[in-house]
C-alpha atoms as a PDB file:
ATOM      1  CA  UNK A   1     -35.121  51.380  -7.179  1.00  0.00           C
ATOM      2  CA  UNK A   2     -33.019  49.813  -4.357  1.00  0.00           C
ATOM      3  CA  UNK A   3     -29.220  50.318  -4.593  1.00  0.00           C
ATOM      4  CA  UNK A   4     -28.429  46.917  -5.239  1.00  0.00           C
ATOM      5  CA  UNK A   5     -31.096  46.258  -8.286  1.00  0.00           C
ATOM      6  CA  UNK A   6     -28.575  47.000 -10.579  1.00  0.00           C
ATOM      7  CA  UNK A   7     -25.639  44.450  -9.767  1.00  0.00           C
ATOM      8  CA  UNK A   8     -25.356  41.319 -12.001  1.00  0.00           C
ATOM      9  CA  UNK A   9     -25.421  37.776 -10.130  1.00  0.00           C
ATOM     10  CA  UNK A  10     -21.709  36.669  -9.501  1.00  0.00           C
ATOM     11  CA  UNK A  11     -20.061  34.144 -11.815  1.00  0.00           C
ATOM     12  CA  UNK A  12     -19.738  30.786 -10.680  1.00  0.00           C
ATOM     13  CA  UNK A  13     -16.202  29.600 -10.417  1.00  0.00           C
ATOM     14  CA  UNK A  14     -15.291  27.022 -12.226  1.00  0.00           C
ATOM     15  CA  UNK A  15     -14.423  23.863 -11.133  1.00  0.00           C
ATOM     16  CA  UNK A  16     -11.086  22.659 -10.152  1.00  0.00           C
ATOM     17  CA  UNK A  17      -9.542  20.525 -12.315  1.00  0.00           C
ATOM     18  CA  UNK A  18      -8.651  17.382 -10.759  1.00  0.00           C
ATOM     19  CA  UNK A  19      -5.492  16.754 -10.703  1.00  0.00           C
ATOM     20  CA  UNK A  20      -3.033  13.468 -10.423  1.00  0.00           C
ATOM     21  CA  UNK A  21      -1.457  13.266  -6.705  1.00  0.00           C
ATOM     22  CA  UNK A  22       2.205  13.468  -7.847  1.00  0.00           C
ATOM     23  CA  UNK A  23       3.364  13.358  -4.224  1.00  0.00           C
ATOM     24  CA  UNK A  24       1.545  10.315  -3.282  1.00  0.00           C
ATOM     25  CA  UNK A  25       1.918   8.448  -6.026  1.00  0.00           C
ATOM     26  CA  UNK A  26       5.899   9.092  -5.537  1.00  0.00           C
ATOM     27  CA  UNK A  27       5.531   7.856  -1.940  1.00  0.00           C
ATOM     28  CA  UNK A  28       3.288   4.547  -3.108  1.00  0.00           C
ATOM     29  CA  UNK A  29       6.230   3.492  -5.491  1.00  0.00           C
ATOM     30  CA  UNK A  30       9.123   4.304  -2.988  1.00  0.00           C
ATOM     31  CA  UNK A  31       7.351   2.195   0.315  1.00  0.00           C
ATOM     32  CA  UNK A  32       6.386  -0.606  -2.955  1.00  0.00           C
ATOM     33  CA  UNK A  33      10.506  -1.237  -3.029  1.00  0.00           C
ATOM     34  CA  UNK A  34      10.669  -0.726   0.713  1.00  0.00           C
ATOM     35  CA  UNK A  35       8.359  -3.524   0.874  1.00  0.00           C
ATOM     36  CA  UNK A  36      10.683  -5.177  -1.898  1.00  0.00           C
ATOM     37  CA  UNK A  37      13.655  -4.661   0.141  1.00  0.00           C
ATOM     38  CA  UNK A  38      12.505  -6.202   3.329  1.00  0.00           C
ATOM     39  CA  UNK A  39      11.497  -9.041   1.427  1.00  0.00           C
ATOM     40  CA  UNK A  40      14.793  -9.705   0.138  1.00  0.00           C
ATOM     41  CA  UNK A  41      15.857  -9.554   3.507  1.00  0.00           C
ATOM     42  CA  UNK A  42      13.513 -12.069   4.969  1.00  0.00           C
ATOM     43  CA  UNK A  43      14.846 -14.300   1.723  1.00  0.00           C
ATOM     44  CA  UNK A  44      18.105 -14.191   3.377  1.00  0.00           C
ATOM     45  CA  UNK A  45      17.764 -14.556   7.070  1.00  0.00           C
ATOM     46  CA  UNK A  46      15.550 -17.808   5.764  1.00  0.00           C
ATOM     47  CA  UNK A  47      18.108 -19.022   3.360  1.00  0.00           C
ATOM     48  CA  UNK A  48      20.459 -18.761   6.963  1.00  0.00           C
ATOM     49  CA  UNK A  49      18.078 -20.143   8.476  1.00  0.00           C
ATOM     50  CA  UNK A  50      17.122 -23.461   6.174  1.00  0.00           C
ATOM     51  CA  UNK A  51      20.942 -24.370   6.317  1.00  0.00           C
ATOM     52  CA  UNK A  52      20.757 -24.419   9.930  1.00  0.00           C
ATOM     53  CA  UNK A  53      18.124 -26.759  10.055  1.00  0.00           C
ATOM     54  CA  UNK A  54      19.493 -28.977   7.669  1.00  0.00           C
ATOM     55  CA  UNK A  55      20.336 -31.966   9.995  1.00  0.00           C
ATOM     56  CA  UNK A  56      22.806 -33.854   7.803  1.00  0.00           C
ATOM     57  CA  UNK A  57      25.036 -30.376   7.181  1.00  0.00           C
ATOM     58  CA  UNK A  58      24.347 -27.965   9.399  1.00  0.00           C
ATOM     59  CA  UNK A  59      21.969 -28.209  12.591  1.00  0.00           C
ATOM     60  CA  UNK A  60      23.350 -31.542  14.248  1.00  0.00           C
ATOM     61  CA  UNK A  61      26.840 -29.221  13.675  1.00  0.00           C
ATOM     62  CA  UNK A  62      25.633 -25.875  14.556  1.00  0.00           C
ATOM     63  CA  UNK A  63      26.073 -24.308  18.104  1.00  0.00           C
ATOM     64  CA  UNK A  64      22.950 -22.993  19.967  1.00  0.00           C
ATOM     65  CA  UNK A  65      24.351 -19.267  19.513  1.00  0.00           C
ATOM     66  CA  UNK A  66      24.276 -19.629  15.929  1.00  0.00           C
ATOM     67  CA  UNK A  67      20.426 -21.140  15.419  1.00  0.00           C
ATOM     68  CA  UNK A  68      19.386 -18.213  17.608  1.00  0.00           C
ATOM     69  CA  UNK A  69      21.254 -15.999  15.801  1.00  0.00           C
ATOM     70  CA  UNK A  70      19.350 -17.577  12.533  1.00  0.00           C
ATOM     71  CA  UNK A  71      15.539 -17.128  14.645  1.00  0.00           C
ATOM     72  CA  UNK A  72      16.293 -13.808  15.971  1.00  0.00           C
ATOM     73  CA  UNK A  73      17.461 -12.618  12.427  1.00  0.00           C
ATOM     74  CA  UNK A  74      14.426 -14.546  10.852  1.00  0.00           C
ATOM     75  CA  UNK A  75      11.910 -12.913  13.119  1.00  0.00           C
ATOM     76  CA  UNK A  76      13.667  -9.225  12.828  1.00  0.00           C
ATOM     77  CA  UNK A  77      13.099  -9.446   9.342  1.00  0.00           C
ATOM     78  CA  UNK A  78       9.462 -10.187  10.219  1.00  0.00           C
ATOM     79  CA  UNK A  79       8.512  -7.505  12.031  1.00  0.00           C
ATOM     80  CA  UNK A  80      10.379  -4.820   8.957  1.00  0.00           C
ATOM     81  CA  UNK A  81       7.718  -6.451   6.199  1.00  0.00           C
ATOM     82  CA  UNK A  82       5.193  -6.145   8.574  1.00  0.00           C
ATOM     83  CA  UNK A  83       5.830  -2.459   9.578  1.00  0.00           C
ATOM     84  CA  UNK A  84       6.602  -1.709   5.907  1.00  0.00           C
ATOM     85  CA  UNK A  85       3.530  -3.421   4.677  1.00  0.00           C
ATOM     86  CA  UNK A  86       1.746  -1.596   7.214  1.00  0.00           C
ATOM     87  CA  UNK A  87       2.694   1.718   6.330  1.00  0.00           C
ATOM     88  CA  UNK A  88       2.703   1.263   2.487  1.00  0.00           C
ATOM     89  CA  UNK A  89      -0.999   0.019   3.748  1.00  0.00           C
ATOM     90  CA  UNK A  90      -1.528   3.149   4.538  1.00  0.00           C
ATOM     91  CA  UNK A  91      -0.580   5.573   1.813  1.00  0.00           C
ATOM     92  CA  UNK A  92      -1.510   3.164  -0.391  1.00  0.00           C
ATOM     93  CA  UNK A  93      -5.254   3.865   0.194  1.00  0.00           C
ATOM     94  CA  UNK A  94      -4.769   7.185   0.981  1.00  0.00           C
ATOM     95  CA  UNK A  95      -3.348   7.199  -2.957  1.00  0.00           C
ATOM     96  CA  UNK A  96      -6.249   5.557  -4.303  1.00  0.00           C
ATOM     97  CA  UNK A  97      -8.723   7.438  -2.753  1.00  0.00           C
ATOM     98  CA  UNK A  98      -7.473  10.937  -4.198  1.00  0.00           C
ATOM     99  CA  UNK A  99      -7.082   8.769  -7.251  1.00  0.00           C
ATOM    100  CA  UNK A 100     -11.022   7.727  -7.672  1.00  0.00           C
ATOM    101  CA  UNK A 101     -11.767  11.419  -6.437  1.00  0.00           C
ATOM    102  CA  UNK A 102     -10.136  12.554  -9.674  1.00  0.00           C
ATOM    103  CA  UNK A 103     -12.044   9.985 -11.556  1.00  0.00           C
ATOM    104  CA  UNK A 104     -14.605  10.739 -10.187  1.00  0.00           C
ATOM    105  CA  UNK A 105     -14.516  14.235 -11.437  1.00  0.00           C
ATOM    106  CA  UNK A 106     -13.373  13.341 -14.619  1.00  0.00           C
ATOM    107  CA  UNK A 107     -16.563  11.150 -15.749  1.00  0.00           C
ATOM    108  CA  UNK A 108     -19.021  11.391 -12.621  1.00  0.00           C
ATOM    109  CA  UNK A 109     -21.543   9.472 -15.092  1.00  0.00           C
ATOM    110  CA  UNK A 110     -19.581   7.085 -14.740  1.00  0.00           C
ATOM    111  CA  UNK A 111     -18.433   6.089 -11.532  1.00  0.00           C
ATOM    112  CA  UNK A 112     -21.315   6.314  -9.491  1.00  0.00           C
ATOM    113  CA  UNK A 113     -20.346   5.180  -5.658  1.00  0.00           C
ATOM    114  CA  UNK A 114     -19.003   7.977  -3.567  1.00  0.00           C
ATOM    115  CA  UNK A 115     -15.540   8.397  -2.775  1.00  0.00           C
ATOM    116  CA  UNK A 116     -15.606   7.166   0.571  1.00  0.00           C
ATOM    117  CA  UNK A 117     -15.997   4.141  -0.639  1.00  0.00           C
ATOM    118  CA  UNK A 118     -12.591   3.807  -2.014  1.00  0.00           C
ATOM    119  CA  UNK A 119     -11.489   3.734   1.871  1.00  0.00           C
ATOM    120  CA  UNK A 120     -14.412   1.905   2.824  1.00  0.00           C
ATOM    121  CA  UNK A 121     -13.641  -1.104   0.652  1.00  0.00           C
ATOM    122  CA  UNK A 122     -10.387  -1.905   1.706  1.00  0.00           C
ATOM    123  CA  UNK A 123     -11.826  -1.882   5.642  1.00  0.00           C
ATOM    124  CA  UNK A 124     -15.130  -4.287   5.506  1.00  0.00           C
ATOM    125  CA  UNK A 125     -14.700  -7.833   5.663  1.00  0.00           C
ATOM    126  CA  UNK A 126     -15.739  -9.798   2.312  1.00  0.00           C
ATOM    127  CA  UNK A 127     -16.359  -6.631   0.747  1.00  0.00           C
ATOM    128  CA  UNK A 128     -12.336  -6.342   0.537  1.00  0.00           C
ATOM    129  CA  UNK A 129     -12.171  -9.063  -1.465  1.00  0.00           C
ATOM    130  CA  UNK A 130     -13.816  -7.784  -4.342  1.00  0.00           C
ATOM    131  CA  UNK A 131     -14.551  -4.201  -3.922  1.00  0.00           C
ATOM    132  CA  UNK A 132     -11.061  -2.528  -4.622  1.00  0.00           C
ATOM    133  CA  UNK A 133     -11.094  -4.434  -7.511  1.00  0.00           C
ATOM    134  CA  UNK A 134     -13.757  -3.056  -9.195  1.00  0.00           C
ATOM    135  CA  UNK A 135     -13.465   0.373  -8.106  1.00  0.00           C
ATOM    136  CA  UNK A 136     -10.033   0.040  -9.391  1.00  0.00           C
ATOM    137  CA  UNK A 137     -11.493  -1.342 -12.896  1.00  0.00           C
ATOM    138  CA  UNK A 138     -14.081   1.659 -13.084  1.00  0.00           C
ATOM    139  CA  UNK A 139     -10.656   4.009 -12.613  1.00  0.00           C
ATOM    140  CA  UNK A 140      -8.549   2.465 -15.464  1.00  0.00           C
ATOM    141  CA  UNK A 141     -11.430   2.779 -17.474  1.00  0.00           C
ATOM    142  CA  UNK A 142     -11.789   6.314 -17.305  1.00  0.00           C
ATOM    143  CA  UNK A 143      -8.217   7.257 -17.330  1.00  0.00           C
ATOM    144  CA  UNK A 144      -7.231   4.689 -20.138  1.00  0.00           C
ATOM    145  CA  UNK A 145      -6.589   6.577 -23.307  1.00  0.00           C
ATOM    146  CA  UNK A 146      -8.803   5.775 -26.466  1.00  0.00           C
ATOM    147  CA  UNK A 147      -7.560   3.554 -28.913  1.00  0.00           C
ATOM    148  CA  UNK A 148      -5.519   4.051 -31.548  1.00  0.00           C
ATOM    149  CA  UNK A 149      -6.840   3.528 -34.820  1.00  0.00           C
ATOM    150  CA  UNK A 150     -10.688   4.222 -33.505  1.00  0.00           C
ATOM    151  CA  UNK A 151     -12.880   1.106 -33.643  1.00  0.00           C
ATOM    152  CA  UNK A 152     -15.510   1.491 -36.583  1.00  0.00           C
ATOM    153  CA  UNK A 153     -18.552   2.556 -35.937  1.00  0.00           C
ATOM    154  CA  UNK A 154     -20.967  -0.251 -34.242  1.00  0.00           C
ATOM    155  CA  UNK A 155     -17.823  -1.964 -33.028  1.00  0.00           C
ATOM    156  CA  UNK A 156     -16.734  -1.938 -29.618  1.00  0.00           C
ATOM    157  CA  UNK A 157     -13.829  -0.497 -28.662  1.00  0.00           C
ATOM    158  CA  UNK A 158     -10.733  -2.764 -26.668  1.00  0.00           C
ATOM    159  CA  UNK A 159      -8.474  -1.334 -23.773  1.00  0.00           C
ATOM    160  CA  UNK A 160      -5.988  -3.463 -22.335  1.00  0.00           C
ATOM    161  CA  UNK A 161      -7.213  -3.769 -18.411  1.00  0.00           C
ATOM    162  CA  UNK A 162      -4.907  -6.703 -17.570  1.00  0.00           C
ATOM    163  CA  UNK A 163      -2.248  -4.641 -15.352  1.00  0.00           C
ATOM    164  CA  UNK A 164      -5.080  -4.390 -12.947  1.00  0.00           C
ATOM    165  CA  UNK A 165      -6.183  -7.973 -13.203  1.00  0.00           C
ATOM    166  CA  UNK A 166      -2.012  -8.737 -12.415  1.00  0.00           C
ATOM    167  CA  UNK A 167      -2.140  -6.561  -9.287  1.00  0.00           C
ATOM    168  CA  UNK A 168      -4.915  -7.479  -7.704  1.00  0.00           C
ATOM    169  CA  UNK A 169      -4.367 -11.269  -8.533  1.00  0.00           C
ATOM    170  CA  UNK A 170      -1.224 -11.222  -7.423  1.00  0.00           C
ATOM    171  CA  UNK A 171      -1.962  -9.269  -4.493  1.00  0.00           C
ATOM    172  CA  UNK A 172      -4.818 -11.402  -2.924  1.00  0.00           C
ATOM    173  CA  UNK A 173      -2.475 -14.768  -3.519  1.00  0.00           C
ATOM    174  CA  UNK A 174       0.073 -13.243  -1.820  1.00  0.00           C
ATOM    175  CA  UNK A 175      -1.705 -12.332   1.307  1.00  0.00           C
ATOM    176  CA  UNK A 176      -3.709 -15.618   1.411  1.00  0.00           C
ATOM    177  CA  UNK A 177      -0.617 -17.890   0.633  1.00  0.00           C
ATOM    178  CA  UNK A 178       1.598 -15.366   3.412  1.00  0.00           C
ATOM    179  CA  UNK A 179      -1.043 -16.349   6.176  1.00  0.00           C
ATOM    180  CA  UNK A 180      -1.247 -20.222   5.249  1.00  0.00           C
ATOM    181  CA  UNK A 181       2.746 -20.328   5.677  1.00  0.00           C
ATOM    182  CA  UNK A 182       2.617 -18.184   8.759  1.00  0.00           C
ATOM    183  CA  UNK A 183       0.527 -20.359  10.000  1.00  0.00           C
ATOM    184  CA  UNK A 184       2.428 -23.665   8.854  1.00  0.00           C
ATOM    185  CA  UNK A 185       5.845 -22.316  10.445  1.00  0.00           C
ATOM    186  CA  UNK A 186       3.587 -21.731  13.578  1.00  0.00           C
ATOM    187  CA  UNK A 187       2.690 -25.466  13.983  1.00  0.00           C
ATOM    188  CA  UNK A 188       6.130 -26.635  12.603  1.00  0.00           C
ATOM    189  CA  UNK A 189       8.146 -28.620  15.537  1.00  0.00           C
ATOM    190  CA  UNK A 190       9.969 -31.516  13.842  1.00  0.00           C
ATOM    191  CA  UNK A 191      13.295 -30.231  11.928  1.00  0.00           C
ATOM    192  CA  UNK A 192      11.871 -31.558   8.713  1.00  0.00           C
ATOM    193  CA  UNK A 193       8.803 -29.606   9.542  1.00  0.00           C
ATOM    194  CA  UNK A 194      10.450 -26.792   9.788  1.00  0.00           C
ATOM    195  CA  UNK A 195      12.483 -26.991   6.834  1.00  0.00           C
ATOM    196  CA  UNK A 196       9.539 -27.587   4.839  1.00  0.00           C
ATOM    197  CA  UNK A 197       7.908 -24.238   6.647  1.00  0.00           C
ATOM    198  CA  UNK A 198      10.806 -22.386   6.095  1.00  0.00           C
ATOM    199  CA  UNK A 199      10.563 -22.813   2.250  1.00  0.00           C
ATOM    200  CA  UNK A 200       7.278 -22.069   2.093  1.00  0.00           C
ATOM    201  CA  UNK A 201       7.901 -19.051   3.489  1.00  0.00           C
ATOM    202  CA  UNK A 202      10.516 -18.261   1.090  1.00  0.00           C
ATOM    203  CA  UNK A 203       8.635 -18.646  -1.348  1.00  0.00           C
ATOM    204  CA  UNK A 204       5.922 -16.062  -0.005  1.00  0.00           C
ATOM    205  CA  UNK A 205       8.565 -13.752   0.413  1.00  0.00           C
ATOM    206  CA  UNK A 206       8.919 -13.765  -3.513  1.00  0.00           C
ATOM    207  CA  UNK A 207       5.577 -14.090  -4.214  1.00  0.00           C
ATOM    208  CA  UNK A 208       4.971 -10.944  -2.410  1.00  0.00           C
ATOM    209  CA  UNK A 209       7.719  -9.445  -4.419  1.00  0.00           C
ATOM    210  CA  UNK A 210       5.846  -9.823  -7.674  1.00  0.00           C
ATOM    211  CA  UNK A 211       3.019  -8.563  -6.561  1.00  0.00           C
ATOM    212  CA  UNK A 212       4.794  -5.424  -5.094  1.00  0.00           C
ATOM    213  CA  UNK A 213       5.974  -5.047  -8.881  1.00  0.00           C
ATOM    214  CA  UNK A 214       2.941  -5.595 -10.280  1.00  0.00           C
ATOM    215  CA  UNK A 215       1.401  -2.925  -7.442  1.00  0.00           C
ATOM    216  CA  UNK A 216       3.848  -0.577  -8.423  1.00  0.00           C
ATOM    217  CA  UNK A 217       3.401  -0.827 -12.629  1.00  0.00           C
ATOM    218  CA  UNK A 218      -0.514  -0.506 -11.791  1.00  0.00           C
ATOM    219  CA  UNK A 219       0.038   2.546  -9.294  1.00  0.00           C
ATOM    220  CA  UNK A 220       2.574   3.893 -12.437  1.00  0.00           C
ATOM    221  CA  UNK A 221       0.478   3.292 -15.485  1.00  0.00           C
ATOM    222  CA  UNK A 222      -2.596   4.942 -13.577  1.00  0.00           C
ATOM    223  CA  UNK A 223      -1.252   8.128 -12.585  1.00  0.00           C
ATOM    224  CA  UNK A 224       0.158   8.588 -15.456  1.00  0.00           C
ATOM    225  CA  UNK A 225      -2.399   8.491 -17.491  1.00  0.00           C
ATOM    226  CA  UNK A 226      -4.645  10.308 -15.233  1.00  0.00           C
ATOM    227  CA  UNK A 227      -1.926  13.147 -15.766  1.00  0.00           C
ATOM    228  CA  UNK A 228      -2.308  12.887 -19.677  1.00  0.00           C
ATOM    229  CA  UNK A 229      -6.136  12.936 -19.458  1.00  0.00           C
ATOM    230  CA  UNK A 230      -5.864  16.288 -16.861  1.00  0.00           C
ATOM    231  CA  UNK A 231      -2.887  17.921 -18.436  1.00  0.00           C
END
């Protein structure tokens, strides 16, 4: 008999549970309000800026140092939403991808894409517009608790998926709507033009704020109750 014939197989270990990314999540919400804040900004450097151009009260009075004043504010304020958006891009995805890797251990039968593919979607053309969204759907609905009183038997059972239908409506309007008045204020060169540009953007800039709320109350609700389902 060899020496060895007489040692038992080793154990598997077993497998890690997956866990909510506290840290990340954290960082989501905090660059969400950063995004906020330099929204709020751009709000006021265009308020400046549509009293300037109004030609009755302020632009046939106002000196040249003062309108560029107004457009180099205006365009500072710019490039912050587009560095914050950037960023909060970034660690966004980087959130939801440890996000569907713990749903992903959580109910592999039921998410059946790999986890890649949480990055992936966000990068591909056309597939970005639909893609997050449903990976994002398949999350929720393993992390949403069960209902409370359980449906009878033969009756199916209701969990309230609208935060994710807010966010992600919210959030493709905003970025279409944001490049149509980009593009208007680009091609404005009358002073009514511009006026009417300028308020358009205004109103992207709090368009985008709602959907940074609603990004941050989806980012909320899901961690947590990926924490309550892993605790």
């Amino acid at each position: 008999m060899s020496a060895t014939s007489g040692l038992k197989p080793r154990p598997s270990l077993p497998a890690r549970t997956p866990q909510a990314p506290r840290l990340l999540s954290a960082a989501v919400v905090v660059l969400l309000a950063a995004v906020i804040l330099t929204d709020l900004f751009s709000l006021y450097a265009g308020t400046r800026a549509y009293y300037l151009l109004d030609w009755e009260g302020g632009f046939a009075h106002a000196s040249m140092e003062d309108w560029d004043a107004a457009d180099t504010l205006y365009r500072r304020a710019w490039m912050f939403q587009q560095s914050a958006v950037i960023v909060c891009g970034i660690v966004f995805i980087a959130w939801f991808h440890r996000m569907y890797r713990s749903a992903v251990a959580l109910a592999p039968d039921r998410l059946g894409i790999g986890t890649g593919w949480a990055i992936g979607a966000w990068l591909f053309p056309v597939v970005n517009l639909w893609r997050p969204f449903r990976i994002a759907l398949d999350m929720w609905g393993v992390c949403v608790p069960a209902p409370d009183p359980a449906p009878a038997p033969g009756e199916p059972g209701k969990a309230a998926f609208w935060p994710v239908g807010l966010w992600w409506g919210l959030f493709t309007a905003s970025g279409a709507f944001s490049q149509y008045t980009v593009w208007t204020y680009g091609r404005a060169e009358a002073i009514p033009d511009m006026r009417d540009a300028t308020v358009l953007l205004m109103a992207a800039d709090v368009l985008d704020i709602v959907a940074a709320a609603a990004a941050i109350h989806f980012a909320v609700r899901l961690t947590s109750m990926l924490r309550r389902r892993t605790s």
